[in-house]
C-alpha atoms as a PDB file:
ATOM      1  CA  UNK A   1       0.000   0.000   0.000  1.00  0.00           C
ATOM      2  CA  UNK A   2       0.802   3.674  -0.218  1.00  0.00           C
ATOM      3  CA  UNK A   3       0.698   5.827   2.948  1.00  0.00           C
ATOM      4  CA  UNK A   4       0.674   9.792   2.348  1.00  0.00           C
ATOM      5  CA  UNK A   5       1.112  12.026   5.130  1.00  0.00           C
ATOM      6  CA  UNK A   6       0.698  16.100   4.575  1.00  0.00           C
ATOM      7  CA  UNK A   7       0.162  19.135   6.228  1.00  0.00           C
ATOM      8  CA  UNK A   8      -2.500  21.748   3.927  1.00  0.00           C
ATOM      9  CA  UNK A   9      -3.121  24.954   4.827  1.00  0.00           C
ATOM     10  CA  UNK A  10      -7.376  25.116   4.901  1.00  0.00           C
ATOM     11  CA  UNK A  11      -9.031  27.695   3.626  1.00  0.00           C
ATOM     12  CA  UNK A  12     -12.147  26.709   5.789  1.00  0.00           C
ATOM     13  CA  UNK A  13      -9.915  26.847   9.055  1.00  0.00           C
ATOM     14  CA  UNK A  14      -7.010  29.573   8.460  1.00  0.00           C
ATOM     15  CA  UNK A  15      -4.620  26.936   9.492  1.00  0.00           C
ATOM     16  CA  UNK A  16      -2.770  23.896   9.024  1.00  0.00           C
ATOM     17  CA  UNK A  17      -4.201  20.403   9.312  1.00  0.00           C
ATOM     18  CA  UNK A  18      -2.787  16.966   9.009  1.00  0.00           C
ATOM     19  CA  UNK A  19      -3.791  14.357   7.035  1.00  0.00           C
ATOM     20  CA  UNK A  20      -3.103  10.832   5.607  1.00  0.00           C
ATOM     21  CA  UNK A  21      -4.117   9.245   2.556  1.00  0.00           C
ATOM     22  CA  UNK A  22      -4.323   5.522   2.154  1.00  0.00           C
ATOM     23  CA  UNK A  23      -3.891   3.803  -1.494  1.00  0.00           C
ATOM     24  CA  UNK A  24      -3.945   0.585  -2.920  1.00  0.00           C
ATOM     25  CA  UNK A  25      -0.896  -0.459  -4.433  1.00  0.00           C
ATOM     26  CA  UNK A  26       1.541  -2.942  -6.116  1.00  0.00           C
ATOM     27  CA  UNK A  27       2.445  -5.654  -3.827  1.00  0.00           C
ATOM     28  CA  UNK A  28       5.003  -8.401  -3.358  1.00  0.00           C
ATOM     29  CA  UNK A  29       1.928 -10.766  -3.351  1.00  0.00           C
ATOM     30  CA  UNK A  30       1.027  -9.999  -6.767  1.00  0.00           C
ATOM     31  CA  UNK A  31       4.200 -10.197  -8.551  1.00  0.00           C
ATOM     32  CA  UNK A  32       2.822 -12.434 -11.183  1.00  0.00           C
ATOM     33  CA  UNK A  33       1.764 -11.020 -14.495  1.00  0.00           C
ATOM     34  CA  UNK A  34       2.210  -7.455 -16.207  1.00  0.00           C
ATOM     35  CA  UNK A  35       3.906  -5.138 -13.243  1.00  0.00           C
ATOM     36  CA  UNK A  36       2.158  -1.431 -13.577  1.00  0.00           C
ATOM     37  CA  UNK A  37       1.467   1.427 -11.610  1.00  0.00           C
ATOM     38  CA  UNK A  38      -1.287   2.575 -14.112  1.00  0.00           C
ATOM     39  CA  UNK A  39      -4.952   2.138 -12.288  1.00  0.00           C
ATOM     40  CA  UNK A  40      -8.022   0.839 -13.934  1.00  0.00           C
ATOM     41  CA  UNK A  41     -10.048   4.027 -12.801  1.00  0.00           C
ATOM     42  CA  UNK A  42     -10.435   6.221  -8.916  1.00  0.00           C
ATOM     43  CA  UNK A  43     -10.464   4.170  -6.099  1.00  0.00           C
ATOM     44  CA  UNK A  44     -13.208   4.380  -3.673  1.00  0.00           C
ATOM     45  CA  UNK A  45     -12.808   6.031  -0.476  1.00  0.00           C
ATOM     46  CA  UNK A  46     -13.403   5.810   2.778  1.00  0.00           C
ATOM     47  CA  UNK A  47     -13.183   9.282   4.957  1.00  0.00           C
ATOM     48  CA  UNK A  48     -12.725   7.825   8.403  1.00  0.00           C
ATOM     49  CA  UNK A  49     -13.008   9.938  11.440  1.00  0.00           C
ATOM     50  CA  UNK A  50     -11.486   9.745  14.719  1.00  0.00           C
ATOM     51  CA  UNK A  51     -12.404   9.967  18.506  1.00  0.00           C
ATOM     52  CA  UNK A  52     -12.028  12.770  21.395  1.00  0.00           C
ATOM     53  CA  UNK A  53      -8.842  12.899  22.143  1.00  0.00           C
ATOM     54  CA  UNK A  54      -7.372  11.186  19.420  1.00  0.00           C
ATOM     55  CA  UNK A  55      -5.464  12.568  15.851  1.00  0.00           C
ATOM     56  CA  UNK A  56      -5.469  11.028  12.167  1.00  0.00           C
ATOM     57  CA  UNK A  57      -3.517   8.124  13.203  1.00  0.00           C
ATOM     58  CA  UNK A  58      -5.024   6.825  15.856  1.00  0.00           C
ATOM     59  CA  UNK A  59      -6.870   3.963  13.357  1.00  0.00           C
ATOM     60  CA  UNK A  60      -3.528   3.488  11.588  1.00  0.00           C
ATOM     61  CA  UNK A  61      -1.323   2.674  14.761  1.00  0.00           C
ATOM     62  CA  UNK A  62      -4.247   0.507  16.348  1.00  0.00           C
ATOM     63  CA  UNK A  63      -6.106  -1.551  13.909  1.00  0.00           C
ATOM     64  CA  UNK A  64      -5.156  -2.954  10.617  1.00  0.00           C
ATOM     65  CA  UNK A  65      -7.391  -0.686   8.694  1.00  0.00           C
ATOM     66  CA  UNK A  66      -4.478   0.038   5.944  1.00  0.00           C
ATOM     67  CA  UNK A  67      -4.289  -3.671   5.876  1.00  0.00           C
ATOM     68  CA  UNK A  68      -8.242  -3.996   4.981  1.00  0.00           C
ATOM     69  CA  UNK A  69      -7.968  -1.707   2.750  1.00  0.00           C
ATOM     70  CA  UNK A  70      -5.810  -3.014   0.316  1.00  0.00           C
ATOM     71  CA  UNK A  71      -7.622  -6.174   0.373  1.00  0.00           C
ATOM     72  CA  UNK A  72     -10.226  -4.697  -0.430  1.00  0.00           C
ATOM     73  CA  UNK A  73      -8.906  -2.010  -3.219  1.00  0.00           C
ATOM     74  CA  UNK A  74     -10.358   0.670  -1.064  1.00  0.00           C
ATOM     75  CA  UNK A  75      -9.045   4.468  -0.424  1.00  0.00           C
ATOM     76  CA  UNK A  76      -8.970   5.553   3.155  1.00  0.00           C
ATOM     77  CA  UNK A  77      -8.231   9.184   4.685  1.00  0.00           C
ATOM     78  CA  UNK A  78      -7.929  10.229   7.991  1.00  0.00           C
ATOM     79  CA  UNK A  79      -6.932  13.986   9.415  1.00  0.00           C
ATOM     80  CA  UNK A  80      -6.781  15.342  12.680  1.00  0.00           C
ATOM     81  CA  UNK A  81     -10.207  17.662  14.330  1.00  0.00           C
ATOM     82  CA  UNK A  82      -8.524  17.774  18.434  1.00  0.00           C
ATOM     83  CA  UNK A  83     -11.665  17.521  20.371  1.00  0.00           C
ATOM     84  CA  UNK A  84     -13.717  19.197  17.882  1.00  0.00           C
ATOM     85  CA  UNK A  85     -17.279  16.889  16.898  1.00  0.00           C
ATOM     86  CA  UNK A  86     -16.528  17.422  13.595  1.00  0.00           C
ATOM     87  CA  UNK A  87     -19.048  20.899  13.221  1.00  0.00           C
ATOM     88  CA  UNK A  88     -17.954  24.187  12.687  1.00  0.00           C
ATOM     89  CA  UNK A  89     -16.864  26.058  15.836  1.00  0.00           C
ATOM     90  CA  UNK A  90     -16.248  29.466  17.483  1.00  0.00           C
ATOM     91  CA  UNK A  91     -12.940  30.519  16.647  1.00  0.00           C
ATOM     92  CA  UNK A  92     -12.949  29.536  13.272  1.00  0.00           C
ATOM     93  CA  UNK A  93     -12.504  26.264  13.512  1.00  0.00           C
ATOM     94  CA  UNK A  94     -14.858  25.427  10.617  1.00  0.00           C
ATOM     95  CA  UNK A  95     -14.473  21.457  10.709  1.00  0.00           C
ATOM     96  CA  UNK A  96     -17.850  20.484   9.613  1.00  0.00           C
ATOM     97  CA  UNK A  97     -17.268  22.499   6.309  1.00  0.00           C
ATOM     98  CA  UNK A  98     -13.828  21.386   5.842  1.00  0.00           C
ATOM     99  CA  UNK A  99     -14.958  17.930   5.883  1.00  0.00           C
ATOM    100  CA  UNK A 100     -18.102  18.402   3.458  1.00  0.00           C
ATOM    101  CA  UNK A 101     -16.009  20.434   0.541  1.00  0.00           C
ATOM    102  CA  UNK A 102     -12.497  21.070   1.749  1.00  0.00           C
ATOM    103  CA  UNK A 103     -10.951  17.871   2.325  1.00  0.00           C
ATOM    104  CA  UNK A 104     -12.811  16.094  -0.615  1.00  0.00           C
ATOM    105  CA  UNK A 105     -12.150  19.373  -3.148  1.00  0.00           C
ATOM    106  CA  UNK A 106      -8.184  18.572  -1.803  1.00  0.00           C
ATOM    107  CA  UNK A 107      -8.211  14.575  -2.003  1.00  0.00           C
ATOM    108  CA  UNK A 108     -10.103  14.077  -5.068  1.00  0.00           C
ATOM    109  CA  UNK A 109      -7.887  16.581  -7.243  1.00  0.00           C
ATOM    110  CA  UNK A 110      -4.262  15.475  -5.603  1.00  0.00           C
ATOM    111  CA  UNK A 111      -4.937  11.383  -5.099  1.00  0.00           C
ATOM    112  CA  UNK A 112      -6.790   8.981  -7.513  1.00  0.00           C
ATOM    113  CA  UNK A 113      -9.739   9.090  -5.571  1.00  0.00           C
ATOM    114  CA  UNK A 114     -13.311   8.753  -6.320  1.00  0.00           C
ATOM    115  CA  UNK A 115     -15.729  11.887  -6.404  1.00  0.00           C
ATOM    116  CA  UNK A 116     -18.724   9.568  -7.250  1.00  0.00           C
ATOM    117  CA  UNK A 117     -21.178   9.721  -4.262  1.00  0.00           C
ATOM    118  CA  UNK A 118     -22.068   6.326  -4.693  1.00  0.00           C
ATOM    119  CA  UNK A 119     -18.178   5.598  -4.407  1.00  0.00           C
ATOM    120  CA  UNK A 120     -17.849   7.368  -1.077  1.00  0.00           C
ATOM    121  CA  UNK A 121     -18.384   6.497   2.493  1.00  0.00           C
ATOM    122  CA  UNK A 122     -17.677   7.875   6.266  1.00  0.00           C
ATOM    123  CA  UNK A 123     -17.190   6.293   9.471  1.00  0.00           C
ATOM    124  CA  UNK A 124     -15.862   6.313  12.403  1.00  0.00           C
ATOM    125  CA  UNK A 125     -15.482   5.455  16.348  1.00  0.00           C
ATOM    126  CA  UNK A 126     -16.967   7.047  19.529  1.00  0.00           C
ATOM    127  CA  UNK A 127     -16.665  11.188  18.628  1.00  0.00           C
ATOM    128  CA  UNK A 128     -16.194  10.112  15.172  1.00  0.00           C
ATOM    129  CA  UNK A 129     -18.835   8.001  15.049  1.00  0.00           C
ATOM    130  CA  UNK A 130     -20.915  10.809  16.073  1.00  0.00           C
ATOM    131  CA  UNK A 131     -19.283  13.099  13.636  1.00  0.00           C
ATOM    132  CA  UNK A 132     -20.094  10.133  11.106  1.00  0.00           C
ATOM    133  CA  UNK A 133     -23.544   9.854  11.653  1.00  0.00           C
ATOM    134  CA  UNK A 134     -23.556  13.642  11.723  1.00  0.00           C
ATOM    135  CA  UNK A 135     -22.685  14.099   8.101  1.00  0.00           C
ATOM    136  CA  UNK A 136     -24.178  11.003   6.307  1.00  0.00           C
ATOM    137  CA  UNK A 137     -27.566  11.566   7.566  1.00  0.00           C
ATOM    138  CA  UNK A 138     -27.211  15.596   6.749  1.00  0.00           C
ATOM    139  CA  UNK A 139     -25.761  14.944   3.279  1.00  0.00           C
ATOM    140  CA  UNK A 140     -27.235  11.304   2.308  1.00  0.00           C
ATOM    141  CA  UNK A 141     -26.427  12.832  -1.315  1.00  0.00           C
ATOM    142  CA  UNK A 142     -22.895  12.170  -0.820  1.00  0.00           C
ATOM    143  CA  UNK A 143     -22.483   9.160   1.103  1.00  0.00           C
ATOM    144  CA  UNK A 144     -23.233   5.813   0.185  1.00  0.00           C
ATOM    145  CA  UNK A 145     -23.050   4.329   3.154  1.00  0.00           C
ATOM    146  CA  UNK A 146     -22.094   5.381   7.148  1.00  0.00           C
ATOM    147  CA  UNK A 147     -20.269   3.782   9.756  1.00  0.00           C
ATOM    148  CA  UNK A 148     -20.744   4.304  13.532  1.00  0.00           C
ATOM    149  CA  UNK A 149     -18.415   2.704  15.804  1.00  0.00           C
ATOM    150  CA  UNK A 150     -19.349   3.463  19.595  1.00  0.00           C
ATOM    151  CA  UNK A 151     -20.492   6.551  18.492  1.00  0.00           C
ATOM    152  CA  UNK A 152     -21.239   9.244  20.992  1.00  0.00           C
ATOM    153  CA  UNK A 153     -25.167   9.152  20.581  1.00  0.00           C
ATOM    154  CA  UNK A 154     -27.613  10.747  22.964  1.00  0.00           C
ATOM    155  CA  UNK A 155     -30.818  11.979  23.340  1.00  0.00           C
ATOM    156  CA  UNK A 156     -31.945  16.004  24.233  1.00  0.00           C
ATOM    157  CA  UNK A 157     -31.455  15.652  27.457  1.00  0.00           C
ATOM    158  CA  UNK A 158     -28.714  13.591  27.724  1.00  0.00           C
ATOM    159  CA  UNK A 159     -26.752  16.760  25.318  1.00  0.00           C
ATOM    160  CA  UNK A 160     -28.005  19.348  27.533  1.00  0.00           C
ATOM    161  CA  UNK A 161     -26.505  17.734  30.623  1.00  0.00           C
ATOM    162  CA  UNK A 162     -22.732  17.543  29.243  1.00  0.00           C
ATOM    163  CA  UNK A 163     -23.231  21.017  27.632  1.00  0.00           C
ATOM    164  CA  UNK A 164     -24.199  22.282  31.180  1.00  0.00           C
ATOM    165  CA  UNK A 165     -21.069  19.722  32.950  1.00  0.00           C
ATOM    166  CA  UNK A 166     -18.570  18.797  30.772  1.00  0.00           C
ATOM    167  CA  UNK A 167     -18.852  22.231  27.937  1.00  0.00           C
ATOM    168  CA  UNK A 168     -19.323  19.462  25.425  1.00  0.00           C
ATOM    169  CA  UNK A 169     -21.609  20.859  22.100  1.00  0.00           C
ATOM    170  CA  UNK A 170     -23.459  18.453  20.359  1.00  0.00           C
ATOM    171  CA  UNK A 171     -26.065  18.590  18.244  1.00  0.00           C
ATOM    172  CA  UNK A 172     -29.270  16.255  19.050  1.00  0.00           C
ATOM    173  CA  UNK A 173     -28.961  12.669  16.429  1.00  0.00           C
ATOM    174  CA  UNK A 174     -32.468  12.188  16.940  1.00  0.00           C
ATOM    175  CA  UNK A 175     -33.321  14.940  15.009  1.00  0.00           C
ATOM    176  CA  UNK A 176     -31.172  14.956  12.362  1.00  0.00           C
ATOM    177  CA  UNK A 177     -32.024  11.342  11.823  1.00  0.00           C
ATOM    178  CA  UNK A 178     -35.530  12.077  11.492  1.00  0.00           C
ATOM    179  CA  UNK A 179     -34.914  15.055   9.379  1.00  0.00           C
ATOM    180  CA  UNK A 180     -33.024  12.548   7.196  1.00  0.00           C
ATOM    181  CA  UNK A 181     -35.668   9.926   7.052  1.00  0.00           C
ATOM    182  CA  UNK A 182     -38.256  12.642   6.135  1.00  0.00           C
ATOM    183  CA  UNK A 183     -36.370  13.603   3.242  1.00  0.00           C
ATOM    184  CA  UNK A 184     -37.135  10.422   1.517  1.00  0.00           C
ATOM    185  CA  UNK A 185     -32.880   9.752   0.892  1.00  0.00           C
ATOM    186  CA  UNK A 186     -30.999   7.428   3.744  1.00  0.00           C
ATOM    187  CA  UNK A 187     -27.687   5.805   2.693  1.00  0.00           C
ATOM    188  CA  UNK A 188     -26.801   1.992   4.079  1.00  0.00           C
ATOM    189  CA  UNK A 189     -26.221   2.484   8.494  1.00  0.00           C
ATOM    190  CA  UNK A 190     -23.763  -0.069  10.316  1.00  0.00           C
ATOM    191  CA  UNK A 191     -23.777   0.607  13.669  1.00  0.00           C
ATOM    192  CA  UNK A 192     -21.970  -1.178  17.071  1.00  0.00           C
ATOM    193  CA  UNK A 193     -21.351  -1.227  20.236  1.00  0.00           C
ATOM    194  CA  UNK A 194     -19.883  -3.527  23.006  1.00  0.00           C
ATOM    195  CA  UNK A 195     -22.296  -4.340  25.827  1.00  0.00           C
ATOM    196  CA  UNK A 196     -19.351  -3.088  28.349  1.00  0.00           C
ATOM    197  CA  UNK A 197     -19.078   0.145  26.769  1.00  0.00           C
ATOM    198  CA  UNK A 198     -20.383   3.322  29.067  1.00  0.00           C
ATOM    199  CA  UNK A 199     -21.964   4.041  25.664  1.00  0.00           C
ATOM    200  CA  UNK A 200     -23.884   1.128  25.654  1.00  0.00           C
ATOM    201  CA  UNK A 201     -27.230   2.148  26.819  1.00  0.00           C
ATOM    202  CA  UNK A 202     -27.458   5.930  24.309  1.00  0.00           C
ATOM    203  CA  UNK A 203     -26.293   3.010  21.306  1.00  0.00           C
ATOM    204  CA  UNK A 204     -28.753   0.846  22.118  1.00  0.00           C
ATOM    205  CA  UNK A 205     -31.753   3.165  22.708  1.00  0.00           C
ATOM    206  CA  UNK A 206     -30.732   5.181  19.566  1.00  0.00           C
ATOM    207  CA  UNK A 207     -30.625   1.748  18.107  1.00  0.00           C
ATOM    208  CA  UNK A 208     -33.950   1.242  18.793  1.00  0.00           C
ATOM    209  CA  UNK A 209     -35.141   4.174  17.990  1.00  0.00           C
ATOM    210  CA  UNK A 210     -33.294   3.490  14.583  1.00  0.00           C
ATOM    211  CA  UNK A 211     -35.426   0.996  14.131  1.00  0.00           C
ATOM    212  CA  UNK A 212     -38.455   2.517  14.304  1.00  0.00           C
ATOM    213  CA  UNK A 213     -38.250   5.061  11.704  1.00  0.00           C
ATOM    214  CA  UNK A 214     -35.431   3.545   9.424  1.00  0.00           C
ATOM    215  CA  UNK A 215     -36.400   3.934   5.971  1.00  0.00           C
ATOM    216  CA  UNK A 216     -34.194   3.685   2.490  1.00  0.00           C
ATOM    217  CA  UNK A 217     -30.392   1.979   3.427  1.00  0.00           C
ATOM    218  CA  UNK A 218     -29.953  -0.949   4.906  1.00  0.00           C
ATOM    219  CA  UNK A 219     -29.237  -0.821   8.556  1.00  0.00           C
ATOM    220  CA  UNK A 220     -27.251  -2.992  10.075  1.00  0.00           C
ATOM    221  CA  UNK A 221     -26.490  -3.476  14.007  1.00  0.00           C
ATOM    222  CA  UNK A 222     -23.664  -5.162  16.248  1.00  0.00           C
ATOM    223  CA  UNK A 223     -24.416  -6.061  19.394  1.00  0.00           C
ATOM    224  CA  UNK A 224     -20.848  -6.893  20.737  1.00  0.00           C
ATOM    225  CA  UNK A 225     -20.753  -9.098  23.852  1.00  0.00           C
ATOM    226  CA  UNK A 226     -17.676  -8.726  26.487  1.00  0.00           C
ATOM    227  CA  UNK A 227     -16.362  -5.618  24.334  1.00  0.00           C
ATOM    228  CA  UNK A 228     -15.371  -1.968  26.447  1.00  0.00           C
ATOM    229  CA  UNK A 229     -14.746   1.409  24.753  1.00  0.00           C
ATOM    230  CA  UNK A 230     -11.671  -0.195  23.059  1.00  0.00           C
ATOM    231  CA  UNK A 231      -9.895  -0.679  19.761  1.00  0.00           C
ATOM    232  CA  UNK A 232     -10.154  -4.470  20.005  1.00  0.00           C
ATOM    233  CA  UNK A 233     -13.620  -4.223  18.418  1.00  0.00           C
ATOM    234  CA  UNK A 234     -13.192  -1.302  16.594  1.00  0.00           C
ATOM    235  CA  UNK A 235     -10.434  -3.613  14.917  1.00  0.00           C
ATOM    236  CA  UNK A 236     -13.170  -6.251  14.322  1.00  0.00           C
ATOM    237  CA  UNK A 237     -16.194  -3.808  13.413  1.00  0.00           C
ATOM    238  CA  UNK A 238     -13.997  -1.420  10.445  1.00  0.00           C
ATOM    239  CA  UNK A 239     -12.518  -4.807   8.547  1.00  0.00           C
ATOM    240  CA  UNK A 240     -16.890  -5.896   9.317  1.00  0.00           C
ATOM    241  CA  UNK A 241     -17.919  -2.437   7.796  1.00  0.00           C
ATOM    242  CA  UNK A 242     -15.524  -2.598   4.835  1.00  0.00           C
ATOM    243  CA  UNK A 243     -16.809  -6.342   3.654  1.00  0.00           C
ATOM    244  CA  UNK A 244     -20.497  -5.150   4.641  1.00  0.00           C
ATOM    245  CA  UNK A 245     -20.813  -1.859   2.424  1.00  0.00           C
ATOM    246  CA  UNK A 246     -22.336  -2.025  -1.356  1.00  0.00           C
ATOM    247  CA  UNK A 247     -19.922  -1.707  -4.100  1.00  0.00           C
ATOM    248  CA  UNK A 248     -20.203  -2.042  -8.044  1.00  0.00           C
ATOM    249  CA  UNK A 249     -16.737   0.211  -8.389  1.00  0.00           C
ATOM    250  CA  UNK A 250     -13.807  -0.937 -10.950  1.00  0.00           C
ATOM    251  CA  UNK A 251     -11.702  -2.166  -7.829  1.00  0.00           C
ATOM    252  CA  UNK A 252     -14.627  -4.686  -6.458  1.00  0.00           C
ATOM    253  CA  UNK A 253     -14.850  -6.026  -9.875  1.00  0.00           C
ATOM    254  CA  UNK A 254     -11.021  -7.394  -9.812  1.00  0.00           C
ATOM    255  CA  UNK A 255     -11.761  -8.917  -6.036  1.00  0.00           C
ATOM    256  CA  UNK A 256      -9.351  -8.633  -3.219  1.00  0.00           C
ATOM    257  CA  UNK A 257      -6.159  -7.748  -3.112  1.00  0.00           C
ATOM    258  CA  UNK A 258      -4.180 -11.031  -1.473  1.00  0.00           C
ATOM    259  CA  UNK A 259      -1.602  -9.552   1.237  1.00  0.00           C
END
């Protein structure tokens, strides 16, 4: 595979942000036949966001997700928010634009990388997760498919209470999700959690919730027994969510990569 690591100055947040790039690539597993560098078409991607406290290599240095993805011929970016939940900010921290046109105007014209909607996909664990389910349900236009690992779900009140105790600023799921629903457009929803996680109980009520008023994508849910707030089964769940999502894309056509 091909690991690219940059620093862009953002337009959307007057600074500097890092990012890495994930690519599919020639391999010492598949020496046989013609050798080439030249690709078949843009790989798919997968914008994959992390959680609080965390930076844009979190998933790399704890799970194998480069590893999936060049089984499974698959693009995967990651960049650094701090603790911002992936929405624009006072202070001009801008994130939830520079995710929705920034970092996809960037990738898509630098990297071989898919600007098809039905081509691209977002997940991610706990904060990201949140930030995940965040932007796939507001723009189901541009995602085929979401991925919501742990995510930090909760209902009104639960929101108000951490704004009011912790200064934490997030916006209420519920809402959005029915907003989303009502708009007649839902793309494909894999969501997990381990029944040791403290997020356990907002997943699974959400869950059910989800269940009531899921219309469109597929939905899909893991109920992980003996599983904390912990990359073990965030390890399992992304290499689940990869082999789970809908693809008809060049790369899914020549089957996995052997590594």
């Amino acid at each position: 595979m091909a690991r690219v690591q940059c620093n862009l100055f953002s337009y959307s947040l007057g600074h500097g942000v890092d990012i890495e790039v994930t690519l599919p690539s020639f391999t010492p597993c598949n020496m046989e036949g013609e050798h080439t560098h030249k690709l078949p078409g843009r790989f798919p991607v997968l914008y994959l966001l992390h959680g609080h406290g965390n930076d844009y290599a979190v998933w790399h240095r704890y799970t194998s997700v480069d590893r999936y993805a060049e089984e499974q011929r698959i693009a995967v970016v990651t960049f650094s928010v701090g603790n911002v939940p992936y929405d624009n900010a006072p202070g001009g921290n801008h994130f939830y634009d520079f995710l929705e046109k920034e970092l996809p105007e960037f990738v898509e014209n630098y990297f071989p990388i898919s600007d098809k909607p039905e081509e691209r996909y977002i997940a991610g664990l706990s904060m990201g997760g949140y930030g995940a389910l965040l932007h796939g349900l507001e723009n189901p236009d541009r995602y085929s498919a979401i991925g919501a690992f742990s995510p930090a779900v909760f209902s009104k009140e639960q929101i108000e209470d951490r704004a009011k105790s912790r200064g934490i600023q997030l916006r209420d799921l519920y809402a959005v999700t029915e907003k989303s629903v009502a708009g007649g457009k839902t793309p494909d929803l894999f969501l997990c959690v381990g029944d040791k996680d403290f997020l356990y109980e907002p997943v699974t009520q959400y869950h059910h919730f989800l269940e009531t008023v899921w219309q469109g994508g597929r939905l899909r849910y893991d109920d992980m027994p003996g599983y904390e707030h912990e990359f073990a089964i965030w390890d399992i769940e992304i290499q689940n969510f990869l082999n789970w999502i809908a693809r008809d894309d060049v790369f899914k056509k020549l089957g996995p990569n052997k590594v």
